[in-house]
C-alpha atoms as a PDB file:
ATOM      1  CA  UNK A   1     158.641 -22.543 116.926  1.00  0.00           C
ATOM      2  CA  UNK A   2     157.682 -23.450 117.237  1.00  0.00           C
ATOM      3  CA  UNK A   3     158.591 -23.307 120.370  1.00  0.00           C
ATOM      4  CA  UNK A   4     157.510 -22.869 121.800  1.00  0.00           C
ATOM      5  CA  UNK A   5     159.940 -22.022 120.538  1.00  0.00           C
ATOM      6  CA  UNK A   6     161.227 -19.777 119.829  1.00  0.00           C
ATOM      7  CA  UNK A   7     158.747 -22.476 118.127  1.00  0.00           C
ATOM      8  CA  UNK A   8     156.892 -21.761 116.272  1.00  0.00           C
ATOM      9  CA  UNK A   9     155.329 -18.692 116.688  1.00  0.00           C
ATOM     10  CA  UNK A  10     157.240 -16.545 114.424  1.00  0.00           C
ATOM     11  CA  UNK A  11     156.520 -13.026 114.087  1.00  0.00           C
ATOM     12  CA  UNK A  12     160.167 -12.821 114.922  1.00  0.00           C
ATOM     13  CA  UNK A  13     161.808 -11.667 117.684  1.00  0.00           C
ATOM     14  CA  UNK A  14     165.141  -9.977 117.129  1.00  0.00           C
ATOM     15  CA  UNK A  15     168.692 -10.830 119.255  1.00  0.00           C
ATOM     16  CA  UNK A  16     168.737  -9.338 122.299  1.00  0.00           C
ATOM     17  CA  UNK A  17     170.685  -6.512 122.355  1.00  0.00           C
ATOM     18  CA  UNK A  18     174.278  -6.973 123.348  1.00  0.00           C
ATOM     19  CA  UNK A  19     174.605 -10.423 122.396  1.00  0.00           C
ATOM     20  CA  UNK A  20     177.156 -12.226 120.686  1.00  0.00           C
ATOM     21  CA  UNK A  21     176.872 -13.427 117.174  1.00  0.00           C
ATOM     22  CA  UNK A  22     178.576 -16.929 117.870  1.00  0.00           C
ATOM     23  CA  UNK A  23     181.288 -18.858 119.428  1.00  0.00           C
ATOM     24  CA  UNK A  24     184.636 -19.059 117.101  1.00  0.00           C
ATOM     25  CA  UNK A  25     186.002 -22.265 116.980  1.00  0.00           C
ATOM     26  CA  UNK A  26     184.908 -23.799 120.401  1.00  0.00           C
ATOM     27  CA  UNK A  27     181.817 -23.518 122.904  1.00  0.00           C
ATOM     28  CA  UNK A  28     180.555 -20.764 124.034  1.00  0.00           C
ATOM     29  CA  UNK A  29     177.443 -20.413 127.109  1.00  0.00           C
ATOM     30  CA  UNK A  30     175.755 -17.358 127.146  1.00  0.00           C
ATOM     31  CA  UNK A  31     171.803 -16.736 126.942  1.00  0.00           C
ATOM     32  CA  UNK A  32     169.735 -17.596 123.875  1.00  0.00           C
ATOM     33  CA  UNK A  33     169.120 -15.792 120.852  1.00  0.00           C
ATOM     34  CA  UNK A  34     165.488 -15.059 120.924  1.00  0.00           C
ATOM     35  CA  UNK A  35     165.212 -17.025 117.384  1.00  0.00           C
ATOM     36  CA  UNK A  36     166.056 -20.295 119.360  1.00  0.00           C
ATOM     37  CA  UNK A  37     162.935 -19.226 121.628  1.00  0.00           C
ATOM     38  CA  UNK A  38     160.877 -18.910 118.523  1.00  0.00           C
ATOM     39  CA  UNK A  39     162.300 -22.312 117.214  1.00  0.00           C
ATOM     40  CA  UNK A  40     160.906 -23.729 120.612  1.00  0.00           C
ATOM     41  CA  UNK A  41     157.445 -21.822 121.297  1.00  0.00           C
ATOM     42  CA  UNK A  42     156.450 -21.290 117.998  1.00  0.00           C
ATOM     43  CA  UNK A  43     155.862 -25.293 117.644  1.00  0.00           C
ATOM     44  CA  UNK A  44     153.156 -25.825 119.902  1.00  0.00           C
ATOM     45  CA  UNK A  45     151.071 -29.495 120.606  1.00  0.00           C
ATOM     46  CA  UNK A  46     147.567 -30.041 120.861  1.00  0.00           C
ATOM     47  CA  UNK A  47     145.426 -30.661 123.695  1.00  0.00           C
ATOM     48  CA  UNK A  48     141.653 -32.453 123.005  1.00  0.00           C
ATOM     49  CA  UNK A  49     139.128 -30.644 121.900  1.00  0.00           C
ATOM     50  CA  UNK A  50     138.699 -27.697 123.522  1.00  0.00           C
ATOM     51  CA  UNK A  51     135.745 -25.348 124.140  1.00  0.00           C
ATOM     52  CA  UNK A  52     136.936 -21.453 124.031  1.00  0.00           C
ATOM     53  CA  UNK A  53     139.442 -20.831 126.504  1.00  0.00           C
ATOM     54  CA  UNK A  54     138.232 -23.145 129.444  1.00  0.00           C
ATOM     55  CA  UNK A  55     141.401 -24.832 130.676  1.00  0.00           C
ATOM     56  CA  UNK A  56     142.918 -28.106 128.985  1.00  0.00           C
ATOM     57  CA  UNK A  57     143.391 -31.212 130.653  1.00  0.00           C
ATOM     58  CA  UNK A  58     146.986 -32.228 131.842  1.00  0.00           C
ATOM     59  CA  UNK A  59     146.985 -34.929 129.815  1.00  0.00           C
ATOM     60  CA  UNK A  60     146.754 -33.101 126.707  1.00  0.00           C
ATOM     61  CA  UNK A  61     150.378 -32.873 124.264  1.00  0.00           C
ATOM     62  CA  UNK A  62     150.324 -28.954 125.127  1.00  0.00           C
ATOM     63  CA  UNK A  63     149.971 -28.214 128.538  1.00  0.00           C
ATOM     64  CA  UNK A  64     148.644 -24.273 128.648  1.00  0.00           C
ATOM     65  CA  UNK A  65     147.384 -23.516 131.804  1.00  0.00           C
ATOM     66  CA  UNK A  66     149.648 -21.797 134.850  1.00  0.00           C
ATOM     67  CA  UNK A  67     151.743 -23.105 136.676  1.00  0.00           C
ATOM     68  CA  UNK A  68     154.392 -25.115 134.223  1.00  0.00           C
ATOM     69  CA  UNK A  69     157.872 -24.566 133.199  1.00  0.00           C
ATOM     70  CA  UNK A  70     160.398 -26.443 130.993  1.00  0.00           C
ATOM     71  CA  UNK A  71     164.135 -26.129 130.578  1.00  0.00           C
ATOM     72  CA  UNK A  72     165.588 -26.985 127.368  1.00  0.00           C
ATOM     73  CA  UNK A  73     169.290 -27.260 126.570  1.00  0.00           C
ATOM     74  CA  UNK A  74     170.045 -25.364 123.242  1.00  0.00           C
ATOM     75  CA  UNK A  75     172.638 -26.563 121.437  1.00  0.00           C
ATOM     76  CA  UNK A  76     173.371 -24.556 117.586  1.00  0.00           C
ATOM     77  CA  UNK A  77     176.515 -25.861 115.135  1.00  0.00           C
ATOM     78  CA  UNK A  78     177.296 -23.696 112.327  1.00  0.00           C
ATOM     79  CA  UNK A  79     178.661 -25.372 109.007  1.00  0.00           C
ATOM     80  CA  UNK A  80     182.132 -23.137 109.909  1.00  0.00           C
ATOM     81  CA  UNK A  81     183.065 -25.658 113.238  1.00  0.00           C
ATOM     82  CA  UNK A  82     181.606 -22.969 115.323  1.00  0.00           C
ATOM     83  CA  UNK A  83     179.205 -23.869 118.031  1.00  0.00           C
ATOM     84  CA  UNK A  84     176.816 -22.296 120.440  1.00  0.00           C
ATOM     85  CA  UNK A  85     175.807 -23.948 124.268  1.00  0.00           C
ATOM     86  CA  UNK A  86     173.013 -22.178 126.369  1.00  0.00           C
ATOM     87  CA  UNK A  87     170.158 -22.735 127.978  1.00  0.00           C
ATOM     88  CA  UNK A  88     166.122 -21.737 127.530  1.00  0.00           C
ATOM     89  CA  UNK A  89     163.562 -21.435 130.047  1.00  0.00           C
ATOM     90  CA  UNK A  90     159.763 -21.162 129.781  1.00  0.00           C
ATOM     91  CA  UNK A  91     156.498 -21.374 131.751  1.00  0.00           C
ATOM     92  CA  UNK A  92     153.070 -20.865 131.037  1.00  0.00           C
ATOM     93  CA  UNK A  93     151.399 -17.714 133.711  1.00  0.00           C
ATOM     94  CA  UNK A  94     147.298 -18.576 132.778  1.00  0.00           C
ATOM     95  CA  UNK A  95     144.791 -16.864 131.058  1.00  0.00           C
ATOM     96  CA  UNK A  96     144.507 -13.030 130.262  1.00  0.00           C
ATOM     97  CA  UNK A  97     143.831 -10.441 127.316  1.00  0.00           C
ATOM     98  CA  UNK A  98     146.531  -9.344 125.492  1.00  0.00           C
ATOM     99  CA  UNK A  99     144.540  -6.734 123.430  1.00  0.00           C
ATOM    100  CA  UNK A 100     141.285  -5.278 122.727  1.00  0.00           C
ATOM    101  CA  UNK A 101     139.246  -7.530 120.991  1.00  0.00           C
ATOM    102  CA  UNK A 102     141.274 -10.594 121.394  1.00  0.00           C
ATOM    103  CA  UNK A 103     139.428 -11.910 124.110  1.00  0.00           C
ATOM    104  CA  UNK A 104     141.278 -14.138 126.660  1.00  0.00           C
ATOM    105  CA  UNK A 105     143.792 -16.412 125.562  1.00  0.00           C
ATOM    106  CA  UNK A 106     146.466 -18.589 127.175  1.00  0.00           C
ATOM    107  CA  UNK A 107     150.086 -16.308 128.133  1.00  0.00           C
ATOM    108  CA  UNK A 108     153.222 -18.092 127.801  1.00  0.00           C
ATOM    109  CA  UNK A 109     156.758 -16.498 128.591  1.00  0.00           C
ATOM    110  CA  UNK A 110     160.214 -17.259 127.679  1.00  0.00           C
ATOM    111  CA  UNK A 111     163.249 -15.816 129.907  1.00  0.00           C
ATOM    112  CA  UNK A 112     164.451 -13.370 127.213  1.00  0.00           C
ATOM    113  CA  UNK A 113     161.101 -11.551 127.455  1.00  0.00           C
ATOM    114  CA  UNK A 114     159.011 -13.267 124.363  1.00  0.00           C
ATOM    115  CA  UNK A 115     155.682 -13.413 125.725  1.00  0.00           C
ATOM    116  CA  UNK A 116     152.896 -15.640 123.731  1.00  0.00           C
ATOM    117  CA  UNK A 117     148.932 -16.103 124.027  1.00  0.00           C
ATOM    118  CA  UNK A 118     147.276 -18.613 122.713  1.00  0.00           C
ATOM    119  CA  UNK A 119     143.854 -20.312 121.985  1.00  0.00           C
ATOM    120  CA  UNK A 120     142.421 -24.116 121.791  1.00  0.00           C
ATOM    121  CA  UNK A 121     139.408 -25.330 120.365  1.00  0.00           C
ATOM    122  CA  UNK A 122     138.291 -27.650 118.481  1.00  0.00           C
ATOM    123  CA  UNK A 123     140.340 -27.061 115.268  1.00  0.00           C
ATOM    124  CA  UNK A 124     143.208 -27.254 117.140  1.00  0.00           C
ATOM    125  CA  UNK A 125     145.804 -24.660 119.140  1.00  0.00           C
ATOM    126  CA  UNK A 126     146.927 -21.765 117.718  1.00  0.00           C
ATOM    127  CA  UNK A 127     148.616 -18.381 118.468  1.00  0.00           C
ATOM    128  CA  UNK A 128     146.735 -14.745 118.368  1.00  0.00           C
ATOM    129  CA  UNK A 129     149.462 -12.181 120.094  1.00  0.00           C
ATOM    130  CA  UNK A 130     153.086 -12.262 120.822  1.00  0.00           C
ATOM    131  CA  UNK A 131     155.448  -9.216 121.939  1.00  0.00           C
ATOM    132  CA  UNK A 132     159.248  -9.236 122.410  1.00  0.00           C
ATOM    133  CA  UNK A 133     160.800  -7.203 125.116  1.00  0.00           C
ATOM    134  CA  UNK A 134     160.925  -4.063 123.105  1.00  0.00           C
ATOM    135  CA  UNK A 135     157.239  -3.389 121.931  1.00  0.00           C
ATOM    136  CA  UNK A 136     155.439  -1.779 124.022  1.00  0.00           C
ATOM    137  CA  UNK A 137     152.244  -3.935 123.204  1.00  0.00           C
ATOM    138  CA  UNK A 138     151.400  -7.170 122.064  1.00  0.00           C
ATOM    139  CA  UNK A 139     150.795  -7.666 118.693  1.00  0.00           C
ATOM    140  CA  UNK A 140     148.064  -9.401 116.916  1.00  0.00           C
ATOM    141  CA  UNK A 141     148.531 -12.296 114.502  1.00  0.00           C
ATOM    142  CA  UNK A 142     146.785 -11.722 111.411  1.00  0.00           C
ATOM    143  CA  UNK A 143     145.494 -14.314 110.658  1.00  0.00           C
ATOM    144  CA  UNK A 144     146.004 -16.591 114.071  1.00  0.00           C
ATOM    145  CA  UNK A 145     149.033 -18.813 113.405  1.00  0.00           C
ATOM    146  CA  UNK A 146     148.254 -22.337 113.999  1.00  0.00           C
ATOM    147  CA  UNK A 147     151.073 -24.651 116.102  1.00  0.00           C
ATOM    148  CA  UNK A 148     149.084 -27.741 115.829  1.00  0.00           C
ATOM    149  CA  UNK A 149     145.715 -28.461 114.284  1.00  0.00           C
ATOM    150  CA  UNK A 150     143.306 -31.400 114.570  1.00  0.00           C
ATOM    151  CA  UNK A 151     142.550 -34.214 114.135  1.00  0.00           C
ATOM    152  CA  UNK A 152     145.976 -35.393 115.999  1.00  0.00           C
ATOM    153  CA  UNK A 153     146.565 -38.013 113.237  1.00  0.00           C
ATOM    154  CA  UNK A 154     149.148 -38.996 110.950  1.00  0.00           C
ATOM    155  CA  UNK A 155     148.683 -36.923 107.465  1.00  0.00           C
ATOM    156  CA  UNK A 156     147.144 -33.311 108.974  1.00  0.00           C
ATOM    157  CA  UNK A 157     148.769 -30.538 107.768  1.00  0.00           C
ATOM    158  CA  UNK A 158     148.319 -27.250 108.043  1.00  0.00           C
ATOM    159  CA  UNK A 159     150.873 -24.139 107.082  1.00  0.00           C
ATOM    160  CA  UNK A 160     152.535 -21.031 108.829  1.00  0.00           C
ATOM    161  CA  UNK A 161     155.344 -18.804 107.004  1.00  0.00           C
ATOM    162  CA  UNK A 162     158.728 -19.154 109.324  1.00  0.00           C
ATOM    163  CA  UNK A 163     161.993 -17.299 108.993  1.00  0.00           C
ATOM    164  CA  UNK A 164     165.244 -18.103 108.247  1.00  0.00           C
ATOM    165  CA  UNK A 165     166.654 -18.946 112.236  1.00  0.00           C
ATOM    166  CA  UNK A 166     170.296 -20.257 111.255  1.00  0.00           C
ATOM    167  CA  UNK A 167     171.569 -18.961 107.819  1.00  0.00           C
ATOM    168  CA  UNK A 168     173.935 -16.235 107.909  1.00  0.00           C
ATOM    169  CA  UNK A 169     175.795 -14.332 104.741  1.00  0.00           C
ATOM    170  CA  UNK A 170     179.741 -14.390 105.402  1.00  0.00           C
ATOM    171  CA  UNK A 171     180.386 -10.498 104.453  1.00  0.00           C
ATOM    172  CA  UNK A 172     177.384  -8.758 104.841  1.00  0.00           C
ATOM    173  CA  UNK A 173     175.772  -7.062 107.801  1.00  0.00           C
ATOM    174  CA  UNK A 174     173.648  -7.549 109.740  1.00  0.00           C
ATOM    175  CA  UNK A 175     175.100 -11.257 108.656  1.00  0.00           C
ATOM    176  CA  UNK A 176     171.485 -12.921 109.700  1.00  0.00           C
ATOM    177  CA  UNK A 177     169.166 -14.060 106.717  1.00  0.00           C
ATOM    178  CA  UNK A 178     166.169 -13.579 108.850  1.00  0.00           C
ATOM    179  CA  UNK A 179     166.884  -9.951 109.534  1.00  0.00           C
ATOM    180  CA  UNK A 180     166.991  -9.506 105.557  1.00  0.00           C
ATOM    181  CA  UNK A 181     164.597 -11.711 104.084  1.00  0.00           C
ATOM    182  CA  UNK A 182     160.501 -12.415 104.538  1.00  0.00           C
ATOM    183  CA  UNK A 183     159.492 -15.413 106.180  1.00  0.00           C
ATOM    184  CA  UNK A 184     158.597 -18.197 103.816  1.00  0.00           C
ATOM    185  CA  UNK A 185     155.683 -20.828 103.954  1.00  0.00           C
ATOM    186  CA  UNK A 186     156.434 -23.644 105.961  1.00  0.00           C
ATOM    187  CA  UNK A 187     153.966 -26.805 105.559  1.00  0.00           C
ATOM    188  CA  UNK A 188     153.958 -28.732 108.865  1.00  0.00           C
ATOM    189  CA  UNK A 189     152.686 -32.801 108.939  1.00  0.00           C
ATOM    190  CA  UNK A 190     151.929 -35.068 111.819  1.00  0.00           C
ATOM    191  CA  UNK A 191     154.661 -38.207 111.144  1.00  0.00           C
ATOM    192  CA  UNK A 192     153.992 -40.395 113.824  1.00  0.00           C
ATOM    193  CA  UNK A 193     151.758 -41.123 116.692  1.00  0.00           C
ATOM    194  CA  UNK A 194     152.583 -43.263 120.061  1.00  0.00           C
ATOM    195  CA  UNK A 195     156.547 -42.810 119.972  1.00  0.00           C
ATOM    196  CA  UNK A 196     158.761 -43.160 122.784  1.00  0.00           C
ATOM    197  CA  UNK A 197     161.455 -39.983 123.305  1.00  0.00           C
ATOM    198  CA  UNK A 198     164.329 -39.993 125.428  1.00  0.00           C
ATOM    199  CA  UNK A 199     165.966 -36.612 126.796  1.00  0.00           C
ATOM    200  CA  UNK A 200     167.769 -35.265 129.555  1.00  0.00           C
ATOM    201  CA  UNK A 201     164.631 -34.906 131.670  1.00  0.00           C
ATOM    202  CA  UNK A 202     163.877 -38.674 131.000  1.00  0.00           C
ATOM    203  CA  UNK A 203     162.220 -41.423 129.004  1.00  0.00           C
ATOM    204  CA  UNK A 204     158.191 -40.553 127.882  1.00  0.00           C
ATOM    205  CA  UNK A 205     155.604 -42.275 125.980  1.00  0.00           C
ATOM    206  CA  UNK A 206     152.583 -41.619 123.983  1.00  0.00           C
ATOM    207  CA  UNK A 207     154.379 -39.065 121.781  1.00  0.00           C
ATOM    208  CA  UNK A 208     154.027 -37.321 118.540  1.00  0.00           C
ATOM    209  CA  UNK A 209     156.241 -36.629 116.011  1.00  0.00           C
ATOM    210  CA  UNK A 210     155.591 -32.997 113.501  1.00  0.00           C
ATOM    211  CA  UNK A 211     157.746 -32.098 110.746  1.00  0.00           C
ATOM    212  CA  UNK A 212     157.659 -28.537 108.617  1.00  0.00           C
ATOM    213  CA  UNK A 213     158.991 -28.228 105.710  1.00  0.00           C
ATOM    214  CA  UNK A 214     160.035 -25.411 103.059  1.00  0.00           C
ATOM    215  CA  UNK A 215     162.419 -24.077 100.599  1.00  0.00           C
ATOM    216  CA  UNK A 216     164.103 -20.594 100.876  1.00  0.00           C
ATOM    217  CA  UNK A 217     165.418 -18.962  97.913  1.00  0.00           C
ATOM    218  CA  UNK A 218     168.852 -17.321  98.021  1.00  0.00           C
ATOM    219  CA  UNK A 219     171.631 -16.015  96.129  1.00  0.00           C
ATOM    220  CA  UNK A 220     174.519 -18.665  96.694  1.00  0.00           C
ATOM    221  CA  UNK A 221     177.413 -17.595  95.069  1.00  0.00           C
ATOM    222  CA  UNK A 222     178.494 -16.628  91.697  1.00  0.00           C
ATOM    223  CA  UNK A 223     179.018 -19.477  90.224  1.00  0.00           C
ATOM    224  CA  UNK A 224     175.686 -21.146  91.469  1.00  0.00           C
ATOM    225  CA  UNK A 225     173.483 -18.049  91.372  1.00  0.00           C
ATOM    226  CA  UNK A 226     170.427 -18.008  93.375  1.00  0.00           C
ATOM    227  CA  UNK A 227     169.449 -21.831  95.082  1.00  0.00           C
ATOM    228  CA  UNK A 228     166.594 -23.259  96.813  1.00  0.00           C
ATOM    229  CA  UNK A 229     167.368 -23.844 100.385  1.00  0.00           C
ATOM    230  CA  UNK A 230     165.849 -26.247 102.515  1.00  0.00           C
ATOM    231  CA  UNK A 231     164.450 -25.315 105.708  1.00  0.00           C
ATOM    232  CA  UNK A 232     163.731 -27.894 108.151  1.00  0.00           C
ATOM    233  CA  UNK A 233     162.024 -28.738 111.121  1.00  0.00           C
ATOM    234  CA  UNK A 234     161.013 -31.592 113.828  1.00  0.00           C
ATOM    235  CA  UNK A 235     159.233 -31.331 116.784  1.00  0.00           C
ATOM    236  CA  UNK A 236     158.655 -34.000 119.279  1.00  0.00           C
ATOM    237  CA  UNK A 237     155.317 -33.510 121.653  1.00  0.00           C
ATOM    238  CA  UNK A 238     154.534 -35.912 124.527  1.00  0.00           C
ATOM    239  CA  UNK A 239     151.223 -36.175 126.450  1.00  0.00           C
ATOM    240  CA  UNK A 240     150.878 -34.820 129.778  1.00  0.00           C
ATOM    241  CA  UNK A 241     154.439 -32.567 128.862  1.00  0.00           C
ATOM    242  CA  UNK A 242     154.480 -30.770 125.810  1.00  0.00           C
ATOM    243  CA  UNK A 243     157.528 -29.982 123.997  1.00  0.00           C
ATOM    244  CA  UNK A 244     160.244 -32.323 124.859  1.00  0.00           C
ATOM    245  CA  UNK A 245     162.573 -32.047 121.468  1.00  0.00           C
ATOM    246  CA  UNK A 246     163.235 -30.015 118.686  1.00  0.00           C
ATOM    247  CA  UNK A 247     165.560 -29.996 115.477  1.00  0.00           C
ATOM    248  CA  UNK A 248     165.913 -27.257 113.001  1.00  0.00           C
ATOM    249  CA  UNK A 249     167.972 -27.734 109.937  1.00  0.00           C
ATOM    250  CA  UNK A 250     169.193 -25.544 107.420  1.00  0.00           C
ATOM    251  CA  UNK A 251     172.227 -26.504 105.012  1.00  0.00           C
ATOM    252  CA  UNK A 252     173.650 -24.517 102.792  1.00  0.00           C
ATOM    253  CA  UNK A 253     174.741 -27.486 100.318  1.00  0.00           C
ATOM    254  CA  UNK A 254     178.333 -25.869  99.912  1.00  0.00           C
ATOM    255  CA  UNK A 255     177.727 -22.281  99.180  1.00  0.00           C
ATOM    256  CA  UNK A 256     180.803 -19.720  99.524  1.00  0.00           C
ATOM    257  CA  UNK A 257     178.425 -17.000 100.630  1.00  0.00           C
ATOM    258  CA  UNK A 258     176.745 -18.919 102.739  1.00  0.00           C
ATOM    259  CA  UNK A 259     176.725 -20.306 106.288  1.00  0.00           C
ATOM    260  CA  UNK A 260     174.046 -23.017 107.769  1.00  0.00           C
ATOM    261  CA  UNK A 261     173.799 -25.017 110.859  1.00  0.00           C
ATOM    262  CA  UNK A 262     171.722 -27.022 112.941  1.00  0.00           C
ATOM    263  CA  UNK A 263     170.369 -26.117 116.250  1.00  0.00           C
ATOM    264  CA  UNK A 264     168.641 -29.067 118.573  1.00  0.00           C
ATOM    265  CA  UNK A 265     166.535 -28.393 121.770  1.00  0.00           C
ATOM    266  CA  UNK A 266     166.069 -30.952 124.477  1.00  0.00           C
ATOM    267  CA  UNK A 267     164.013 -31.158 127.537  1.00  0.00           C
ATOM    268  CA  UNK A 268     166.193 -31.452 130.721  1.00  0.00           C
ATOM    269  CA  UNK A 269     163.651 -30.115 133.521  1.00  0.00           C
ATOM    270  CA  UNK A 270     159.779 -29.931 133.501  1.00  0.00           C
ATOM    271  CA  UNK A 271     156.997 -28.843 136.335  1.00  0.00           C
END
């Protein structure tokens, strides 16, 4: 999250108020949870080496300075035949300071009111504030939370804790693991360099390939006691666009007190 995304930017935003849990038996459209925005955000790309906060080139795999917006389909399916449809919108509004001390930093926005800022340099990009539509004030990551580090080849890794964005309990409320349990440590890896992506929004090149992985442990049921859960995710980064795909797994491997899904994001406009 991201996302982007969503991302990966997790400190986590809750639902928005009002909002369904999920479809029952069928499609529903409505507006995104905000954990789908953290899904997309909270994975960011790199750009080139970067000194402090000047802006990046357009050809770099993130694009952060003003002006830019993408439009990702969100599709989620839930291990129970249920489904969710909506859509997610974000843009990038340039550099400013988010708090005292911070400094300036690169302010991104999704339209359920996650705002993100973020830095480049030459260690790579990652996020210093974030604040969901009900704080009052942006709030500092301690420490910054990479979304990509360098060098942009395969075998870098670096590692950010991420919540639980799909898995719900059956009978318990509020049903959401995320809501219940601390985020774990995810360990993210560049795959593959120079892939070609297709989407909604079209055909690119000269792409990248991440994938984070971790393990979430959980009371299953009682015969099975408590499990190790995988938590997956893969991001697809393209230069000159940014974020153009993301899937996030998380099976349950046949619990009865359990419920996982899979949600996928894919680009369908860009500016």
């Amino acid at each position: 999250m991201a996302p982007p995304s969503c991302t990966r930017g997790a400190a986590h935003p809750t639902p928005r108020r009002g909002a369904a849990r999920h479809a029952t038996r069928g499609t529903a459209r409505r507006r995104p949870l905000c954990a789908r925005t953290l899904l997309a955000t909270a994975t960011l790309a790199a750009v080139a080496a970067l000194a402090g906060c000047s802006p990046p080139p357009a050809t770099g795999y993130f694009p952060l300075e003003s002006g830019h917006r993408w439009t990702y389909a969100v599709r989620s399916d839930w291990e129970n035949q249920t489904s969710e449809r909506s859509e997610l919108l974000l843009e990038t509004l340039g550099e400013d300071r988010p708090t005292e001390g911070l400094g300036p930093a690169w302010h991104r926005r999704s339209d359920d009111g996650v705002h993100y800022w973020l830095k480049a340099d030459d260690s790579g990009i990652y996020r210093v504030a974030m604040r969901h539509e009900l704080q009052a004030e942006p709030e500092p990551d301690q420490p910054p939370r990479y979304v990509l580090k360098m060098p942009l080849r395969v075998g870098t890794e670096w590692k950010a804790p991420t919540p639980a964005y799909l898995l719900r309990r059956h009978a318990e409320f509020p049903p959401e693991i995320r809501n219940t349990h601390p985020p774990v440590p995810m360990t993210y890896r560049i795959e593959a360099l120079g892939l070609k992506v297709g989407t909604p929004a079209g055909d690119f090149s000269d792409c990248l390939r991440v994938k984070g992985t971790a393990v979430i442990r959980l009371f299953a049921d009682p015969v099975n006691g408590f499990r190790d859960l995988p938590l997956t995710t893969t991001e697809w980064y393209c230069r000159g666009v940014g974020l153009v795909k993301l899937q996030r797994d998380e099976p349950t491997q046949n619990s009865t007190f359990l419920i996982g899904g899979t949600t996928v994001m894919e680009l369908t406009a860009w500016q």
